[in-house]
N, C-alpha and C. Protein backbone atom coordinates (compact mmCIF):
# COMPACT_ATOMS: atom_id res chain seq x y z
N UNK A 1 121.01 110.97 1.78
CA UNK A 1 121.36 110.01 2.80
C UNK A 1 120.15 109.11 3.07
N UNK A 2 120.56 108.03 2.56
CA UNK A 2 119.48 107.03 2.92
C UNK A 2 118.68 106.56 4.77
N UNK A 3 117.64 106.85 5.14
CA UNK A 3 117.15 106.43 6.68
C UNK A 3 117.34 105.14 6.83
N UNK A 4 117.54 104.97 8.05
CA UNK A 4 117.94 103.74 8.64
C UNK A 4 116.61 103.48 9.38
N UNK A 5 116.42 101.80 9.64
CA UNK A 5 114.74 101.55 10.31
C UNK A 5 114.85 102.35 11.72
N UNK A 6 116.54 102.31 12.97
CA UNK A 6 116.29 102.89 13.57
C UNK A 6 116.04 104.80 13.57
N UNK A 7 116.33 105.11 12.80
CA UNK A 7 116.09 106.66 12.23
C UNK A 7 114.02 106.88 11.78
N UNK A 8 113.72 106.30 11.27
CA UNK A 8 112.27 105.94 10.92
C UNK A 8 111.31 105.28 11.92
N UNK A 9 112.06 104.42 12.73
CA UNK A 9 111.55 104.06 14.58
C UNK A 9 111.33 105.32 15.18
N UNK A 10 112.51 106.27 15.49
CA UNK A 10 112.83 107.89 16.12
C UNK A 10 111.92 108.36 15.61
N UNK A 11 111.74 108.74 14.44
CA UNK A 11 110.46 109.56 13.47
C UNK A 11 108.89 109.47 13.91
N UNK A 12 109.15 107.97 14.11
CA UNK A 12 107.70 107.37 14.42
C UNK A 12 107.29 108.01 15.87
N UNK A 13 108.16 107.58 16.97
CA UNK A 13 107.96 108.21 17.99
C UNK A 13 107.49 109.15 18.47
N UNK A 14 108.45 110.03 17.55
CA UNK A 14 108.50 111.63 18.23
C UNK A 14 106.90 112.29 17.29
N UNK A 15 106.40 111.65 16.76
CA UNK A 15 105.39 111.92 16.11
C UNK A 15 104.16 111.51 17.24
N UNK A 16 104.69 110.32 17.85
CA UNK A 16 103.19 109.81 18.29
C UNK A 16 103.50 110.50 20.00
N UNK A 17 104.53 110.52 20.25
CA UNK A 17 104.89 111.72 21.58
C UNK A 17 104.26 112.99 21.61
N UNK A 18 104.26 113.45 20.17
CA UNK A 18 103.75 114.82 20.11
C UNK A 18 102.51 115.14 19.66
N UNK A 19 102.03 113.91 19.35
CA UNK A 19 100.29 114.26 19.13
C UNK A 19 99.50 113.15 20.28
N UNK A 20 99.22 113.55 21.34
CA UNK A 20 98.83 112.45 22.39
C UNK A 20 97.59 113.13 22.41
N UNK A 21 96.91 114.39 22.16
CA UNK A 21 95.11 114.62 22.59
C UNK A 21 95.29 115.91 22.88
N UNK A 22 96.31 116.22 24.01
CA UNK A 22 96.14 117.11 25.14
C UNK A 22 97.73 118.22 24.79
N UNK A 23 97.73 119.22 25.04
CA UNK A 23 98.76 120.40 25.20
C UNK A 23 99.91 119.88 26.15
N UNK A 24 98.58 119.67 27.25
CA UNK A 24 99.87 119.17 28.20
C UNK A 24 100.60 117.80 27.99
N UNK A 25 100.09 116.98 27.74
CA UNK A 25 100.85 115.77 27.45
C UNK A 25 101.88 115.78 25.99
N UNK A 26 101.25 116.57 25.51
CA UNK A 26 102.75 116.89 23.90
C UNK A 26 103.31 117.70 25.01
N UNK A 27 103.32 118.22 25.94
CA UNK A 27 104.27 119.13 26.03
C UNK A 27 105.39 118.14 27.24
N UNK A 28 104.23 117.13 28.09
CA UNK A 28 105.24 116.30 28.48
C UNK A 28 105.66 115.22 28.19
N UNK A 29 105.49 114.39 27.28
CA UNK A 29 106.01 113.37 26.85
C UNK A 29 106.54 113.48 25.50
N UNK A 30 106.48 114.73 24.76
CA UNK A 30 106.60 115.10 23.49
C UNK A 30 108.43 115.86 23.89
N UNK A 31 108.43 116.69 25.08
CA UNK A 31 109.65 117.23 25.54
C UNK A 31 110.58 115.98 26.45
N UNK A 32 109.81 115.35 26.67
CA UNK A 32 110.85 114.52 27.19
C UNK A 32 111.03 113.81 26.06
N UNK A 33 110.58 113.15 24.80
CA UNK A 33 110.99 112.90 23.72
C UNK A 33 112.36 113.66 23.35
N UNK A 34 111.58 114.61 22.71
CA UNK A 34 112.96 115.45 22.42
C UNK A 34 114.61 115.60 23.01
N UNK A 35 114.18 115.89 24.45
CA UNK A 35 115.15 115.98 25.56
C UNK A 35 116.35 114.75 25.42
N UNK A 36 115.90 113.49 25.41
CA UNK A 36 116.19 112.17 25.82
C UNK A 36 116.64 110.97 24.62
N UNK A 37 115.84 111.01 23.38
CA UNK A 37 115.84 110.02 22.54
C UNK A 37 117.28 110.20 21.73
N UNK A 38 117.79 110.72 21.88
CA UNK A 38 119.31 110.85 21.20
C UNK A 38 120.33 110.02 21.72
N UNK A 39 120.04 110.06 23.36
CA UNK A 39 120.68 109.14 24.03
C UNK A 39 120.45 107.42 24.24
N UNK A 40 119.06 107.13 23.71
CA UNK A 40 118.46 105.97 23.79
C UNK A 40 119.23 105.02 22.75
N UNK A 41 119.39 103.44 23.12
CA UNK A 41 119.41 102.64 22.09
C UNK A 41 118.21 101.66 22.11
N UNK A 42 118.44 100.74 21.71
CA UNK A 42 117.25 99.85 21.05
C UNK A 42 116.59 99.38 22.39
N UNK A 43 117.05 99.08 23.18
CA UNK A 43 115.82 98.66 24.45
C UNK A 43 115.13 100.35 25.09
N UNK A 44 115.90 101.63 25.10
CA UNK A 44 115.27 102.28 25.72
C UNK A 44 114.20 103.14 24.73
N UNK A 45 114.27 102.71 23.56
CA UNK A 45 113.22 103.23 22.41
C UNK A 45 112.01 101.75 22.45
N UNK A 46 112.67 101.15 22.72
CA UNK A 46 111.29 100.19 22.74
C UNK A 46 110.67 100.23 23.97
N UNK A 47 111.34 100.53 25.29
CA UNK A 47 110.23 100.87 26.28
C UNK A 47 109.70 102.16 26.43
N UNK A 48 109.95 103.30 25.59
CA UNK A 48 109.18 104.42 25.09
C UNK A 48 108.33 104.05 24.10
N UNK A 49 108.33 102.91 23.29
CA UNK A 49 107.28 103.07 22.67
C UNK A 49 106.20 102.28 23.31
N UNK A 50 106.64 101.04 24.54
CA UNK A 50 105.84 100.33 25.34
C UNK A 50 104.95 101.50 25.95
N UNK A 51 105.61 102.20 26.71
CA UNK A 51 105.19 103.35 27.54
C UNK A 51 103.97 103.95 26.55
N UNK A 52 103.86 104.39 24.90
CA UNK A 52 103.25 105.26 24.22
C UNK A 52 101.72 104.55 24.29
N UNK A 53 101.65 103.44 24.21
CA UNK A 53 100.79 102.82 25.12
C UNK A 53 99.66 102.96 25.93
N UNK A 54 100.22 103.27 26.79
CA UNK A 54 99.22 103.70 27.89
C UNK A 54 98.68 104.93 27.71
N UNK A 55 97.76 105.08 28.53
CA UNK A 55 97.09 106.34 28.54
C UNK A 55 97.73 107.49 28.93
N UNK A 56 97.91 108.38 28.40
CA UNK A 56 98.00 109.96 28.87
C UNK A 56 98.09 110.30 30.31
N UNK A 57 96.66 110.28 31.09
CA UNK A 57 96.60 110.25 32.37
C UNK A 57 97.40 109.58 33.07
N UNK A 58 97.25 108.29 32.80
CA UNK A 58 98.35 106.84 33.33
C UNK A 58 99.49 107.55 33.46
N UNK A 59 100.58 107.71 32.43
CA UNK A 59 101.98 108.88 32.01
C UNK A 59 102.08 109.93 33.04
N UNK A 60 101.01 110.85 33.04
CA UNK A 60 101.68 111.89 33.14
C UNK A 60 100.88 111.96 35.13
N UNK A 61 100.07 111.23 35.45
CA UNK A 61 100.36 110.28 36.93
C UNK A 61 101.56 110.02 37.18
N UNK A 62 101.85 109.13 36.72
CA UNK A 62 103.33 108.10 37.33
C UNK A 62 104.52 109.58 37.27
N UNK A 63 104.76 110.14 35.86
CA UNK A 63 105.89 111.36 35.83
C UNK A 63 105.47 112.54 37.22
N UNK A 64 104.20 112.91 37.44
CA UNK A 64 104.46 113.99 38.53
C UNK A 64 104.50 113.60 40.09
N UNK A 65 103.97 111.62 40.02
CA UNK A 65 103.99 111.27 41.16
C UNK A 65 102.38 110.79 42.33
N UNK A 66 101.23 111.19 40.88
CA UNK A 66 100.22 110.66 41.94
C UNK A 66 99.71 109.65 41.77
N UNK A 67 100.53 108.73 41.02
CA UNK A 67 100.45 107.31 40.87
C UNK A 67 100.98 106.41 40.80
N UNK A 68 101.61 105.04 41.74
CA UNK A 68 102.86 104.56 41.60
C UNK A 68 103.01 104.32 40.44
N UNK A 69 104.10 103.90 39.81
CA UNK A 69 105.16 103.35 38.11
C UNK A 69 104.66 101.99 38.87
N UNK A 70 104.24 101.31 37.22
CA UNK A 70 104.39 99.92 37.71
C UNK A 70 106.16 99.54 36.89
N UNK A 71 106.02 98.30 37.90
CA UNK A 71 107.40 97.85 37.92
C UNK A 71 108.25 97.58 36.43
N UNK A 72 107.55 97.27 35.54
CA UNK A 72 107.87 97.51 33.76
C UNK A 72 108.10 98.42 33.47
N UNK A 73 107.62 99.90 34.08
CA UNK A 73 108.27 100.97 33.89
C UNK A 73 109.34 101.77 34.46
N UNK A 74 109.81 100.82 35.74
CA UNK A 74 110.47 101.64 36.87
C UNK A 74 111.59 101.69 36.05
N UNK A 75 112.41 102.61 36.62
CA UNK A 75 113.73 102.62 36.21
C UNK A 75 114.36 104.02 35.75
N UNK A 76 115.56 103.67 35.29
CA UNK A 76 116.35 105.23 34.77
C UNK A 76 115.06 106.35 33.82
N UNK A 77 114.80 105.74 32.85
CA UNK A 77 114.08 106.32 31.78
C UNK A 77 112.56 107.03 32.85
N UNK A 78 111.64 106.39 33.76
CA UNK A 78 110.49 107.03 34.45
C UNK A 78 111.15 107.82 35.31
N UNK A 79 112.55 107.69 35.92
CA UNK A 79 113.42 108.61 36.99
C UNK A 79 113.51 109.99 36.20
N UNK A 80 113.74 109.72 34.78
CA UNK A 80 114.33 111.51 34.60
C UNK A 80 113.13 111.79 33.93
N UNK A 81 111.86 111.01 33.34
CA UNK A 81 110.70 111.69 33.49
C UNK A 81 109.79 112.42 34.44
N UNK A 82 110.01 111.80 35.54
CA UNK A 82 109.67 112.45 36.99
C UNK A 82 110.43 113.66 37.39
N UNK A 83 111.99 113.93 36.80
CA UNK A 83 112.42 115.51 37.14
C UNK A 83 111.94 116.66 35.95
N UNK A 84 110.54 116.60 35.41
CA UNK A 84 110.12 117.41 34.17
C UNK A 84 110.93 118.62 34.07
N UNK A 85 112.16 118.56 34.16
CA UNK A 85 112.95 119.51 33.77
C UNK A 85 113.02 119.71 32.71
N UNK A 86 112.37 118.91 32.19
CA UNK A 86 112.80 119.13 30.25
C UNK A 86 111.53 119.81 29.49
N UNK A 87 110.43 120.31 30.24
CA UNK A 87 109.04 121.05 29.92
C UNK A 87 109.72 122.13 29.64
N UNK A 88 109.43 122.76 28.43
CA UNK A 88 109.80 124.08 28.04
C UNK A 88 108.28 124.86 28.34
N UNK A 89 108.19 125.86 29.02
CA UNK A 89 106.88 126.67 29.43
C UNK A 89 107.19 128.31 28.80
N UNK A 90 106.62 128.71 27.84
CA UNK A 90 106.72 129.61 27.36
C UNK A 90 105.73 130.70 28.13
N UNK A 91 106.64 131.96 28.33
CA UNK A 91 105.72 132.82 29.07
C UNK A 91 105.82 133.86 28.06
């Protein structure tokens, strides 16, 4: 089965979601990857990759709340990043 550019866009992503520096940040922006990008079309994969962007700290500020979202990011997509329900924590 031949990939499609948006299939190879997804690829790209979830690659650069999951190698950000830090444990914790693959584990939160790498799981909300996972969680979420199935449901995305072409504008909400391009403001995840706007988002990939920024810094780590910046991200994972705005998702737990000790930093406002600026207004380019507000919206549905930073709303269900902020309920990190989608962190898998292995005990």
């Amino acid at each position: 089965m031949e990939e499609t550019p948006m299939d190879e866009l997804r690829r790209a992503l979830k690659y650069r979601a999951w190698h950000r520096g830090t444990r914790e940040a693959d584990m939160m922006i790498g799981g909300f990857f996972d969680r979420y990008n199935e449901t995305w079309g072409e504008h909400e994969l391009a403001l995840f990759a706007a988002l990939l962007t920024e810094t780590d700290v910046d991200i994972m500020a705005w998702a737990i709340g000790t930093q406002e979202v600026p207004e380019r990011y507000q919206g549905p997509m930073m709303e269900a990043m902020q309920q990190l329900d989608f962190i898998e924590i292995r005990r």
